[in-house]
C-alpha atoms as a PDB file:
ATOM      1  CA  UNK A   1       0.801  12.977  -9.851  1.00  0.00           C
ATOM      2  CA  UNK A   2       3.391  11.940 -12.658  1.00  0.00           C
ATOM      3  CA  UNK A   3       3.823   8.677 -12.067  1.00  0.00           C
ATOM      4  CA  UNK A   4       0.308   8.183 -12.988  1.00  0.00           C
ATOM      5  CA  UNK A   5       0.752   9.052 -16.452  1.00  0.00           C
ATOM      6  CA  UNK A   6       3.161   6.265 -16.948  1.00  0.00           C
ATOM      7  CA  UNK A   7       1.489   3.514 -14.949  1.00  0.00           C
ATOM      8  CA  UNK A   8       2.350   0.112 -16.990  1.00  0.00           C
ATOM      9  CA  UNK A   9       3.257   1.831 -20.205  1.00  0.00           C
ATOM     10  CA  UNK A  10       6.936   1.435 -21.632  1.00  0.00           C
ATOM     11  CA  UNK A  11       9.084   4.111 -23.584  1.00  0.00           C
ATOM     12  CA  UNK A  12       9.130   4.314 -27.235  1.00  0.00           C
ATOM     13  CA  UNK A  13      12.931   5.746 -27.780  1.00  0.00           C
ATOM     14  CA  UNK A  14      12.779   6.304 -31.325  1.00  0.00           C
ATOM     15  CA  UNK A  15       9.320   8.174 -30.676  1.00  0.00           C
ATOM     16  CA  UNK A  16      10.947  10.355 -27.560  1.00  0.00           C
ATOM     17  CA  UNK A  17      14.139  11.325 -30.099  1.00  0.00           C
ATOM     18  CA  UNK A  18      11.184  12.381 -32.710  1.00  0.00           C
ATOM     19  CA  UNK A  19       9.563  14.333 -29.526  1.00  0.00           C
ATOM     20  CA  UNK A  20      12.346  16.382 -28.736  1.00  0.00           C
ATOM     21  CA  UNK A  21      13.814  14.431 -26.302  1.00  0.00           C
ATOM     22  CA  UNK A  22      17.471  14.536 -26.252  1.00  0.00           C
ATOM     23  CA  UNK A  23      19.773  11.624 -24.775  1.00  0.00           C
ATOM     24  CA  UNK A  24      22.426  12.475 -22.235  1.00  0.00           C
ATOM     25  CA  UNK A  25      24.608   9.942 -20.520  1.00  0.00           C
ATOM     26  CA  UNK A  26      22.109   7.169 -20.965  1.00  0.00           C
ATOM     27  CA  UNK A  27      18.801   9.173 -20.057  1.00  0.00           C
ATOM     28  CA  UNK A  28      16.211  10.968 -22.279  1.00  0.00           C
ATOM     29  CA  UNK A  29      15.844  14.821 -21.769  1.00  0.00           C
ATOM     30  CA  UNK A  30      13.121  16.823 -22.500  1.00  0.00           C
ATOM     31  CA  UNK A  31      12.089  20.728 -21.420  1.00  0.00           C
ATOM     32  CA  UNK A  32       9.376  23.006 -21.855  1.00  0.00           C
ATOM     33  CA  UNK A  33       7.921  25.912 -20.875  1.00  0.00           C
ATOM     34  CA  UNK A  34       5.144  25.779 -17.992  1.00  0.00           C
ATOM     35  CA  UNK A  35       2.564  28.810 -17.403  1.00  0.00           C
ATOM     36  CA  UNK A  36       3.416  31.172 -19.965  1.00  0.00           C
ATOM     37  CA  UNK A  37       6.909  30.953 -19.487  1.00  0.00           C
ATOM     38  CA  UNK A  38       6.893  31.695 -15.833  1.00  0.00           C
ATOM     39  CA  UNK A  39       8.997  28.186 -14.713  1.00  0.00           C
ATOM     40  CA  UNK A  40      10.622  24.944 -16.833  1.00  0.00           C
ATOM     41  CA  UNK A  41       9.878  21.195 -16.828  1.00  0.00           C
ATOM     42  CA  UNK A  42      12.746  19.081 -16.959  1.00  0.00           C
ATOM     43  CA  UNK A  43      11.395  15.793 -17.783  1.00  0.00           C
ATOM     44  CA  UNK A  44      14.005  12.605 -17.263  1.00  0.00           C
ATOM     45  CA  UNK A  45      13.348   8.802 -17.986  1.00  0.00           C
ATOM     46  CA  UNK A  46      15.879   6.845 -18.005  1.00  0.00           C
ATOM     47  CA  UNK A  47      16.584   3.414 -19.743  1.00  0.00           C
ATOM     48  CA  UNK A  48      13.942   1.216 -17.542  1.00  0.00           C
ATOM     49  CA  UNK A  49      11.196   3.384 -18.218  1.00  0.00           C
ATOM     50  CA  UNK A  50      11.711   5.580 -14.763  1.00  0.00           C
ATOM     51  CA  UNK A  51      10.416   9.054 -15.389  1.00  0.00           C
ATOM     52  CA  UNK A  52      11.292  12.118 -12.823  1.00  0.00           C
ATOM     53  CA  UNK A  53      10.779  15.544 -13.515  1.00  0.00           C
ATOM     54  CA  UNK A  54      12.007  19.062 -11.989  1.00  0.00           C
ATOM     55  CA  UNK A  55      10.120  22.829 -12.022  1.00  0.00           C
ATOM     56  CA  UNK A  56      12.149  25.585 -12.244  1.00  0.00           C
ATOM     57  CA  UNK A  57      11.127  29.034 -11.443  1.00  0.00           C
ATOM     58  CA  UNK A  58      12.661  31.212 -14.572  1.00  0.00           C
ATOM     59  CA  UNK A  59      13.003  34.380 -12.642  1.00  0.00           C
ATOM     60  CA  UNK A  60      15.242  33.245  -9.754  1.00  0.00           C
ATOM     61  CA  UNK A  61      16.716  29.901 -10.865  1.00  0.00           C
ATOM     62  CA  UNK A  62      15.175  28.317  -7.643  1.00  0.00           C
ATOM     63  CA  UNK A  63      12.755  24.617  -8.366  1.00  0.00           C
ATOM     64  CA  UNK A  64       9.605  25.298  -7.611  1.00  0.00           C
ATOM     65  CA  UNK A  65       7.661  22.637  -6.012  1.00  0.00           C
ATOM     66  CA  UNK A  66       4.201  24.284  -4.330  1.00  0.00           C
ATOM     67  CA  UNK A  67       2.299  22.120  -6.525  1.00  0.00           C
ATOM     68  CA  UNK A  68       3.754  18.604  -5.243  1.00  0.00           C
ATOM     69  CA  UNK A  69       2.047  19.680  -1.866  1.00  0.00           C
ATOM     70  CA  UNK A  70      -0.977  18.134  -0.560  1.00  0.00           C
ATOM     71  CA  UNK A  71      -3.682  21.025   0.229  1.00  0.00           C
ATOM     72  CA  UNK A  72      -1.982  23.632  -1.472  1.00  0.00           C
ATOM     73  CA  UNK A  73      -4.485  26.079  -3.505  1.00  0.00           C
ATOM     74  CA  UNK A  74      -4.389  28.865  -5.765  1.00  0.00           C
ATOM     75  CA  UNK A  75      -5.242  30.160  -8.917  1.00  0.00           C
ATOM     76  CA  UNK A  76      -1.176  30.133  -9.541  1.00  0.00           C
ATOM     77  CA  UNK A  77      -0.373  26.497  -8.319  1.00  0.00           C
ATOM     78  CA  UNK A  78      -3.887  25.891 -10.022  1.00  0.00           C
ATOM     79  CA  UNK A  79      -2.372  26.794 -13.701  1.00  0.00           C
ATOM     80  CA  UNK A  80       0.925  25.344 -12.805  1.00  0.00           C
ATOM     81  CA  UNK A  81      -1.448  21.492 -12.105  1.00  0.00           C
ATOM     82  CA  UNK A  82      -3.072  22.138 -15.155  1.00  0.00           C
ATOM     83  CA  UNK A  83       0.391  22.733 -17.635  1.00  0.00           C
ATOM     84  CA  UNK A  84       1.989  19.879 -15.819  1.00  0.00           C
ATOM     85  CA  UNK A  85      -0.472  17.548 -16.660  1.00  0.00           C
ATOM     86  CA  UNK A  86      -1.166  18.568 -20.478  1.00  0.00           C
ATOM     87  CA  UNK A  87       2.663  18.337 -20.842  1.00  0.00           C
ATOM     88  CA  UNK A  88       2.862  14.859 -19.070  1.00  0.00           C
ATOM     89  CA  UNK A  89      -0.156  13.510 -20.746  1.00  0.00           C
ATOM     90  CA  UNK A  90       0.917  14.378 -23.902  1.00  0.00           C
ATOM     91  CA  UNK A  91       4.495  12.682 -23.713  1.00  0.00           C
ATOM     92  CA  UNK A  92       2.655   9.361 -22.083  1.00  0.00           C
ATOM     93  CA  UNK A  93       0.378   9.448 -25.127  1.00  0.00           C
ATOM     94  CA  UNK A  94       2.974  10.539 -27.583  1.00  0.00           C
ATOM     95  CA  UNK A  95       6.299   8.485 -26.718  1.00  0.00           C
ATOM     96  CA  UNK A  96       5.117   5.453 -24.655  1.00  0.00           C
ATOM     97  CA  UNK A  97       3.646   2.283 -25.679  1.00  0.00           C
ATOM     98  CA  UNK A  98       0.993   0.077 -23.859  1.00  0.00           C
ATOM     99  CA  UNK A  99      -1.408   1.249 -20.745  1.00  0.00           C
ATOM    100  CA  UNK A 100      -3.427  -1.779 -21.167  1.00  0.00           C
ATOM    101  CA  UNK A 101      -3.726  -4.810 -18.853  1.00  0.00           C
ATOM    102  CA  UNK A 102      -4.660  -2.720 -15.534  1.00  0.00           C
ATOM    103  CA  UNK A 103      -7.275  -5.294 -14.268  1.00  0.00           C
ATOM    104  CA  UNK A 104      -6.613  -6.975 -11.373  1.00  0.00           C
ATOM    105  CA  UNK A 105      -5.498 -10.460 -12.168  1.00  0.00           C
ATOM    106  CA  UNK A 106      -3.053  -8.527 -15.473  1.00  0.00           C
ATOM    107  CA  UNK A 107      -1.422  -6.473 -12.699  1.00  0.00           C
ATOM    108  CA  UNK A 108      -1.237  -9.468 -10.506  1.00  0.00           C
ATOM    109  CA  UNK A 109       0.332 -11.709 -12.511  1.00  0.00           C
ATOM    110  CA  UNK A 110       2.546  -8.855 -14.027  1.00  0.00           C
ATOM    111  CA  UNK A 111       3.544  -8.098 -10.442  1.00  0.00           C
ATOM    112  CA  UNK A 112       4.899 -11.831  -9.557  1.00  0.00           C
ATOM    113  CA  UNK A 113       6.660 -11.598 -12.937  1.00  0.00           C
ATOM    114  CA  UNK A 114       8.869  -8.389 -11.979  1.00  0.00           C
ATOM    115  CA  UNK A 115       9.560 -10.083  -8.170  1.00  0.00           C
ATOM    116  CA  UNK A 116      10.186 -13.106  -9.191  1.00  0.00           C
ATOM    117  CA  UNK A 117      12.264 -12.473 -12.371  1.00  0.00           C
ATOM    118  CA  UNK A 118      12.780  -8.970 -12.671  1.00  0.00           C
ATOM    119  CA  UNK A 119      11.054  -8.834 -15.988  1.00  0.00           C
ATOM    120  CA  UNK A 120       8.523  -6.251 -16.952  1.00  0.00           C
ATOM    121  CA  UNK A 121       6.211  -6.414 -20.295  1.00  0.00           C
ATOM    122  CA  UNK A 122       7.724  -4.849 -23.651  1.00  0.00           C
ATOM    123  CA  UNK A 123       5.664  -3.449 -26.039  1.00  0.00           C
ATOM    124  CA  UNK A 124       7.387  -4.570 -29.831  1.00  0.00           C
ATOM    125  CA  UNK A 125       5.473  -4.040 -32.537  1.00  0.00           C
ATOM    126  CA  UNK A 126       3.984  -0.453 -33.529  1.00  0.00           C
ATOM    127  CA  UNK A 127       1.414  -1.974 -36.159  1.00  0.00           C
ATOM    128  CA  UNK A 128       0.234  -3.795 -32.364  1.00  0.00           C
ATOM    129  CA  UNK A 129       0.553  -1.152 -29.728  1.00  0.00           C
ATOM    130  CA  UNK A 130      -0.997  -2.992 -27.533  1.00  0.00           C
ATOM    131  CA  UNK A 131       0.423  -6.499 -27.783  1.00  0.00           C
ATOM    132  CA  UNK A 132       3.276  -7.254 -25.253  1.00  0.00           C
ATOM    133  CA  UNK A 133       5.649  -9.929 -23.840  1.00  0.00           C
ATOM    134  CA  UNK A 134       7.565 -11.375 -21.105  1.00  0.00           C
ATOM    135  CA  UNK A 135      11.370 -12.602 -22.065  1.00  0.00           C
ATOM    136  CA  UNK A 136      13.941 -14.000 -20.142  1.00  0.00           C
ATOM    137  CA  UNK A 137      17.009 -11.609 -20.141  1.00  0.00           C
ATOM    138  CA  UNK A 138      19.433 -14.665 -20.776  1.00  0.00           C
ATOM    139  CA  UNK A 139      17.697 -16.159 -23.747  1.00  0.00           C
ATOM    140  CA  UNK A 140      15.762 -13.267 -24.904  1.00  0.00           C
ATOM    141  CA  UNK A 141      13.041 -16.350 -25.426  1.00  0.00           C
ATOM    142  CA  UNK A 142       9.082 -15.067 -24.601  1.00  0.00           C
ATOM    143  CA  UNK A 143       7.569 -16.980 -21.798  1.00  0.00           C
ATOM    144  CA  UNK A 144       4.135 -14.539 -21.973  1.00  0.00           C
ATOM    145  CA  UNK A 145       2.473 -13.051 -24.752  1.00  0.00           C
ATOM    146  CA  UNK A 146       0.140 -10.352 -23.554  1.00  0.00           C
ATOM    147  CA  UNK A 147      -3.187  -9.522 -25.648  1.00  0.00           C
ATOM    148  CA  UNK A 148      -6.441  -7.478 -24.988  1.00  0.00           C
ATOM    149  CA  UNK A 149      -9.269  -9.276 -28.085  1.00  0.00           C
ATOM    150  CA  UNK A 150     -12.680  -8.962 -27.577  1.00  0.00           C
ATOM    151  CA  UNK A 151     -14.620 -11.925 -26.148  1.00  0.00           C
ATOM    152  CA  UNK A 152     -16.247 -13.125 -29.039  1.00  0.00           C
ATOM    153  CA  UNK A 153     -13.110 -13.792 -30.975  1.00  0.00           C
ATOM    154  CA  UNK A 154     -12.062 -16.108 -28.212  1.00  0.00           C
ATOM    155  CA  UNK A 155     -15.464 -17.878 -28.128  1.00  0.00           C
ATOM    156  CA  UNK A 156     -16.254 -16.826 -24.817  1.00  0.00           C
ATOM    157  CA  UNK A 157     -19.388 -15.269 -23.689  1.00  0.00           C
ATOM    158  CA  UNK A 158     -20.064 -11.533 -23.371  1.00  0.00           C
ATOM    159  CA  UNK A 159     -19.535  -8.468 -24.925  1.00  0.00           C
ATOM    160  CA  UNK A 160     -16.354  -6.134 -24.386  1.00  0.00           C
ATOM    161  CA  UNK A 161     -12.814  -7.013 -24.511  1.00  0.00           C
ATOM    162  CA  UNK A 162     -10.637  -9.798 -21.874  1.00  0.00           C
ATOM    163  CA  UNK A 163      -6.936  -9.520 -21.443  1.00  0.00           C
ATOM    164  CA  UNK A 164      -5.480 -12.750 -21.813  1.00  0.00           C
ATOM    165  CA  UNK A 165      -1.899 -14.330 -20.957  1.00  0.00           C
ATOM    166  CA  UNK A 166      -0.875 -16.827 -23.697  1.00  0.00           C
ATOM    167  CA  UNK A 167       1.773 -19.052 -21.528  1.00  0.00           C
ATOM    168  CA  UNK A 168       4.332 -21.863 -22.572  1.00  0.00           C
ATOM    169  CA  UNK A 169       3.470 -24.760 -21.157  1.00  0.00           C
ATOM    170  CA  UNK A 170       4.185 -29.056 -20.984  1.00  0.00           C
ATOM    171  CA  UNK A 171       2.285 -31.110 -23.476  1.00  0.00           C
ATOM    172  CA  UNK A 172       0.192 -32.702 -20.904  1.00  0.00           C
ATOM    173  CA  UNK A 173      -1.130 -29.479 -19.660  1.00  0.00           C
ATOM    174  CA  UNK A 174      -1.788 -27.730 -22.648  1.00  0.00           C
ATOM    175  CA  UNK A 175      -4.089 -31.008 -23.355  1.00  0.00           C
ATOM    176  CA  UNK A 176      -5.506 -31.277 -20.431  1.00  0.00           C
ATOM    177  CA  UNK A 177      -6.239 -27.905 -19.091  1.00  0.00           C
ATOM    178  CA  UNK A 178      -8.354 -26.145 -21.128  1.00  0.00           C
ATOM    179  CA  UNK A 179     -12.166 -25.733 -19.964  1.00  0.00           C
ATOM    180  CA  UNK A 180     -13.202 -23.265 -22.383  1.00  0.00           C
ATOM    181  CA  UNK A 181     -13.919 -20.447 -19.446  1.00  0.00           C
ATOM    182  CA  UNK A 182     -10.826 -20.126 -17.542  1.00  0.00           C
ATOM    183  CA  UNK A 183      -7.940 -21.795 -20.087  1.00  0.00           C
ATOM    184  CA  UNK A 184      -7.841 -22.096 -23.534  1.00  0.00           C
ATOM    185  CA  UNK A 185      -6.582 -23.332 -26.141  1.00  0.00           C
ATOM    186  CA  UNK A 186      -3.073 -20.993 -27.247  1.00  0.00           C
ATOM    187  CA  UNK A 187      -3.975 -17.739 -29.474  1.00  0.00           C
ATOM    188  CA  UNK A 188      -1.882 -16.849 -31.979  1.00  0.00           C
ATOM    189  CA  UNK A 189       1.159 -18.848 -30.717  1.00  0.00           C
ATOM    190  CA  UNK A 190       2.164 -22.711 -31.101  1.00  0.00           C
ATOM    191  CA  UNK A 191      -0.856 -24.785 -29.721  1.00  0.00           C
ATOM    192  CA  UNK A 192       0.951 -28.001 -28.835  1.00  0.00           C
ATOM    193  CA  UNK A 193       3.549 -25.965 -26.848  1.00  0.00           C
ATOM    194  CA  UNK A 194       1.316 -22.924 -25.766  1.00  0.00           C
ATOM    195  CA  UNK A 195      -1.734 -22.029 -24.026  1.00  0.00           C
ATOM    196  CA  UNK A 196      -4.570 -18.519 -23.247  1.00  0.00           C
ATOM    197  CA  UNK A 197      -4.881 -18.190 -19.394  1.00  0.00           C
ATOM    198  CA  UNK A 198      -7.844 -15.260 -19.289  1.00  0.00           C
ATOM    199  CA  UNK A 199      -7.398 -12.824 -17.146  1.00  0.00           C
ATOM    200  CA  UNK A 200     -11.213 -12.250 -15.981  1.00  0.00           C
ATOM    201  CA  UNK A 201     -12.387 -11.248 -12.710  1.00  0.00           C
ATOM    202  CA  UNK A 202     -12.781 -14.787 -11.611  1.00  0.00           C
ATOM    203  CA  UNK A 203      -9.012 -15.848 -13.079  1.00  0.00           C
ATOM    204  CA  UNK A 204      -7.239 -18.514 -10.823  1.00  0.00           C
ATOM    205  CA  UNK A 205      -4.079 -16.051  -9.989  1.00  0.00           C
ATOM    206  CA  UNK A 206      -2.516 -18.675  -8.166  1.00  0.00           C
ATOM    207  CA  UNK A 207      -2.339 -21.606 -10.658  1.00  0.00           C
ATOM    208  CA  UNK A 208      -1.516 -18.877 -12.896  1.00  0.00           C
ATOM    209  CA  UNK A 209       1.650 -17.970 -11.250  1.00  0.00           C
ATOM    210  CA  UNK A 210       2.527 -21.454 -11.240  1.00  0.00           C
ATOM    211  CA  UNK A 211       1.962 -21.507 -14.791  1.00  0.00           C
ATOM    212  CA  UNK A 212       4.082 -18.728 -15.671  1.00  0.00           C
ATOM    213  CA  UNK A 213       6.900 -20.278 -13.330  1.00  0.00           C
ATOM    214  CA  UNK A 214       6.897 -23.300 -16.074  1.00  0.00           C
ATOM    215  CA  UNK A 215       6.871 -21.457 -18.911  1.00  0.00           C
ATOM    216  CA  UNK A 216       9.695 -19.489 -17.553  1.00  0.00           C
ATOM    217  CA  UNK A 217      11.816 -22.287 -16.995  1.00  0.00           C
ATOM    218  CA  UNK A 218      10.888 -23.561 -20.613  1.00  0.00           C
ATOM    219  CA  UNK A 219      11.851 -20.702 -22.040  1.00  0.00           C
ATOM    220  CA  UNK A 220      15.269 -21.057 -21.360  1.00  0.00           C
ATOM    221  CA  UNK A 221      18.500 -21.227 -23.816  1.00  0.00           C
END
C-alpha cells in the first residue's frame, strides 16, 4: 500500500525540506499524527527515492501494524487505511516529481535501463514536471529524454497524449529510421544526432532497447 504512491515518481528535496521533512544522516524525516492522535507516521526516503514508513501506537510506544495485514477489518484499522493514505498521497503529490510514463513499453524500456545501467529517470526542471532523462553516472551526459505531448504536435494520428523516448543515435540511423508511425524525427533535441522512438502500444521494445544501448555508449565522456 505505500509503495504505490511513489510508483516511478522521484523526490523533490528542496520541496520535502519546505514540507517539513527534516534530514538526518543522509535520509529525509517526516511525522505526523494518524487518527486523531491515537498513533505516529514516521515517514523515511532516503537518497534514491526509497520510501519506508513506521506506525506507532502513542499510548504504549509499541508500532502498530494491523493495517499492513491482508483481511484485517474494522472500523479502527478502517480510519487508520484512510489517514495513511491522505498523508501518503499528499507527500507523493506534494514533494515528488513525475508519475508519468506508466504504459507498458515506458516501463519496459525504463526497466532495461535500471538492469542494464543502474540508471533511473530524473525529473529536472519544475517549469516541466513532467519532462525527464536518462544520464550516465560517469559523464552526467543524457542518453534519453523522456516526454508525454499530445499526438497532434508530433504529427501523428489520434487524439490524447503518447509518451515518447527521444534517443541519441548514429547518423545513418537517425536518417534512415524514421517512418513517421513508430520513429521520428528528434523532438526538441539535436536532429542530426537525435531521434523520437514512441512509446505506443504497438512500440518495437526490442529494437528499442538496442537503441538505447547506442545512445548509451554515445553518451559517454
Amino acid at each position: 500500500m505505500d509503495i504505490a504512491f511513489f510508483d516511478n515518481k522521484t523526490p523533490n528535496f528542496k520541496k520535502l525540506e519546505a514540507y517539513g521533512f527534516e534530514e538526518r544522516e543522509g535520509k529525509y524525516v517526516y511525522g505526523t499524527e494518524l487518527v486523531g492522535g491515537q498513533l505516529f507516521l514516521t515517514v523515511t526516503i532516503d537518497k534514491g527515492g526509497k520510501v519506508s514508513t513506521e506506525t506507532v501506537d502513542v499510548a504504549s510506544g509499541e508500532v502498530y501494524s494491523l493495517h499492513l495485514v491482508e483481511g484485517v477489518t474494522g472500523e479502527f484499522v478502517g480510519a487508520v487505511r484512510a489517514d495513511l493514505e491522505r498523508a501518503l498521497d499528499d507527500i507523493a503529490s506534494k514533494c515528488f516529481d513525475g508519475g508519468t510514463f506508466k504504459n507498458l513499453a515506458a516501463q519496459a524500456l525504463l526497466n532495461f535501463a535500471k538492469e542494464n545501467f543502474g540508471d533511473e529517470l530524473e525529473f529536472l526542471w519544475d517549469g516541466f514536471p513532467k519532462d525527464a532523462v536518462l544520464r550516465r553516472k560517469d559523464s552526467g551526459k543524457w542518453y534519453a529524454l523522456f516526454v508525454e505531448l499530445k499526438r497532434e504536435k508530433l504529427g501523428l494520428d489520434g487524439d490524447g497524449e503518447v509518451d515518447i523516448a527521444v534517443i541519441r543515435a548514429l547518423p545513418d540511423t537517425v536518417a534512415t529510421l524514421p517512418d513517421g508511425i513508430h520513429f521520428l524525427p528528434s523532438y526538441h533535441m539535436n536532429k542530426k544526432n537525435w531521434l523520437t522512438a514512441v512509446l505506443s502500444g504497438d512500440a518495437d521494445i526490442q529494437k528499442i532497447c538496442e537503441l538505447l544501448v547506442v545512445s548509451y555508449d554515445l553518451a559517454k565522456k
